[in-house]
C-alpha atoms as a PDB file:
ATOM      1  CA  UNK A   1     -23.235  16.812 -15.164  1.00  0.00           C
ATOM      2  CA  UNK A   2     -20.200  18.176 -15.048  1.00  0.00           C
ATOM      3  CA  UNK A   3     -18.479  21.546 -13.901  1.00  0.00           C
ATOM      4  CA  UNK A   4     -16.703  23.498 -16.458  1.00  0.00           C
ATOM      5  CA  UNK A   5     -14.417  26.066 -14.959  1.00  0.00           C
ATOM      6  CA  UNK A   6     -10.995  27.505 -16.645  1.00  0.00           C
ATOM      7  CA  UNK A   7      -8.250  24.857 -16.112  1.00  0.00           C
ATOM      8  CA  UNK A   8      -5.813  26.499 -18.613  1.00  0.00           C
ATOM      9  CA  UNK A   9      -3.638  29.572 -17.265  1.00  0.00           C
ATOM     10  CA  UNK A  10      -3.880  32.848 -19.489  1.00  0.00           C
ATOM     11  CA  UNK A  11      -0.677  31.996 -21.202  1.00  0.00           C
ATOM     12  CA  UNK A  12      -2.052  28.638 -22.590  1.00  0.00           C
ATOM     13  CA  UNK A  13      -5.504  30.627 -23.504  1.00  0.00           C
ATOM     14  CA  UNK A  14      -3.749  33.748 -25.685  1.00  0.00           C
ATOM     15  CA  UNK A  15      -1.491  30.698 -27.302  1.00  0.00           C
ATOM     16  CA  UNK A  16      -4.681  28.577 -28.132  1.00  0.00           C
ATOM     17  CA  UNK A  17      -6.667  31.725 -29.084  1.00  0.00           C
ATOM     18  CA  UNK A  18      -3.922  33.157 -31.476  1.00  0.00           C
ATOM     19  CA  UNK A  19      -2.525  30.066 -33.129  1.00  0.00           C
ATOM     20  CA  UNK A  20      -6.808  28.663 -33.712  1.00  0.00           C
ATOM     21  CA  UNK A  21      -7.410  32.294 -35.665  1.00  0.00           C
ATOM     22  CA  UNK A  22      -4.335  32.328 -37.548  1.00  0.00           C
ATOM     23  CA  UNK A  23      -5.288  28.197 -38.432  1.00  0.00           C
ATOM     24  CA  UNK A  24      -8.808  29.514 -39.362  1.00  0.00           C
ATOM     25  CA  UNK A  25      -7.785  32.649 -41.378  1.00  0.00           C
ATOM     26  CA  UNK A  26      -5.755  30.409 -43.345  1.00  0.00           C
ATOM     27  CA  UNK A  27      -8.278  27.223 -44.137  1.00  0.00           C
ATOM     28  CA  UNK A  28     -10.833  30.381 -45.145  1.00  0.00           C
ATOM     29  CA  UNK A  29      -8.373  31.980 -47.522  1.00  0.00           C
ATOM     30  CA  UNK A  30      -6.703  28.700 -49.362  1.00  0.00           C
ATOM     31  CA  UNK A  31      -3.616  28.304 -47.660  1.00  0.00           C
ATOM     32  CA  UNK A  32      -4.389  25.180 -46.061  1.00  0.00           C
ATOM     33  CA  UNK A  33      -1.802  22.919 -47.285  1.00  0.00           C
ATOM     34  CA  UNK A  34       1.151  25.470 -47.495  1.00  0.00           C
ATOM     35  CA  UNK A  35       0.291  26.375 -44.092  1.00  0.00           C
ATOM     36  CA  UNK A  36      -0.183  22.844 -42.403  1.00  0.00           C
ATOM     37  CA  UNK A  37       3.228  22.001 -44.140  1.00  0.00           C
ATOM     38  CA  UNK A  38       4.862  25.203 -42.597  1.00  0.00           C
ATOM     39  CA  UNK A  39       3.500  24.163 -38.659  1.00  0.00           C
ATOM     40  CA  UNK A  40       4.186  20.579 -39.288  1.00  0.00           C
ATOM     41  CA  UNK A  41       7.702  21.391 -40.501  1.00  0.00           C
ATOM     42  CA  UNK A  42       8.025  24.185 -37.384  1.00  0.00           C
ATOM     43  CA  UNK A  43       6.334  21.746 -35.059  1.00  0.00           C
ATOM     44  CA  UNK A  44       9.187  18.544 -35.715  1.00  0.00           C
ATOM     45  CA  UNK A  45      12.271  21.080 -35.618  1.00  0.00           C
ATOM     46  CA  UNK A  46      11.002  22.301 -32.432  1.00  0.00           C
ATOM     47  CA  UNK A  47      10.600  19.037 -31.002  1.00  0.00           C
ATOM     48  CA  UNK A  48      14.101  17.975 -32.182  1.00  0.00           C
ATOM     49  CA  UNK A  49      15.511  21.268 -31.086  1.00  0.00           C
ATOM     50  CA  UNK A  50      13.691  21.425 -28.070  1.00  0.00           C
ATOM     51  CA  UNK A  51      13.234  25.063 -28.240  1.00  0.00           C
ATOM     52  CA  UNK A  52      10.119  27.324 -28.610  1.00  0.00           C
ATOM     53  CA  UNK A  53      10.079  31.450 -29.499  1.00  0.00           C
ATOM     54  CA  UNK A  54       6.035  31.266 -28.380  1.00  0.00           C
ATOM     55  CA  UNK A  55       7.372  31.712 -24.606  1.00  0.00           C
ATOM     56  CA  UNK A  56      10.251  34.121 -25.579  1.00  0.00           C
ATOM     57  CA  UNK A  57       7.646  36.421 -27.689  1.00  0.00           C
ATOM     58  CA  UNK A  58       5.013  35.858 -24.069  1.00  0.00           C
ATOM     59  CA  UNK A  59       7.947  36.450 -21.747  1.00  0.00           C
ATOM     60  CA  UNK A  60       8.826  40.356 -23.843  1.00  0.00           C
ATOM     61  CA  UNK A  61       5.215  40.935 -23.607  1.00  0.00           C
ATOM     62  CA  UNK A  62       4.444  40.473 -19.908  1.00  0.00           C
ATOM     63  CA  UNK A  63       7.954  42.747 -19.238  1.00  0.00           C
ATOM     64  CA  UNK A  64       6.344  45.606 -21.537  1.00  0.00           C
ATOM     65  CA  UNK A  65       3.366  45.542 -19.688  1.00  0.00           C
ATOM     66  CA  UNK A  66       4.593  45.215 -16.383  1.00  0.00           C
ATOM     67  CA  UNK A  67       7.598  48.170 -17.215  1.00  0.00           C
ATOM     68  CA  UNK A  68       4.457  50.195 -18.090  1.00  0.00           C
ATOM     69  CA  UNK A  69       2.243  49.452 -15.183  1.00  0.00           C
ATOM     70  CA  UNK A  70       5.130  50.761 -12.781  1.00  0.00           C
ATOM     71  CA  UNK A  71       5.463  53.972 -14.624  1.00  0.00           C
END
């Protein structure tokens, strides 16, 4: 067999958890298409831009909960 153990850090994991329900919300409610169009378009102009907000949005989050743990 094989050992399964977490080899994703808790950034990747929230990403991966977030982006799968907000895939399967939209496949259950019809917006399939419109929405694979919409990540497929966001998806190349990243890649040609080079430039994500995902770690922007992740990097705001972790300061408000770290400014809130010190208070």
């Amino acid at each position: 067999m094989f050992s399964v153990h977490c080899n994703i850090d808790k950034t990747d994991r929230m990403n991966r958890a977030v982006i799968g329900l907000v895939i399967l919300i939209a496949a259950l409610i019809g917006f399939a298409k419109w929405f694979f169009i919409l990540v497929g378009s966001v998806l190349i102009i990243e890649g040609v831009i080079g430039w994500c907000y995902i770690p922007t949005l992740i990097y705001k989050a972790k300061q408000r909960v770290d400014s809130r743990k010190k208070q």
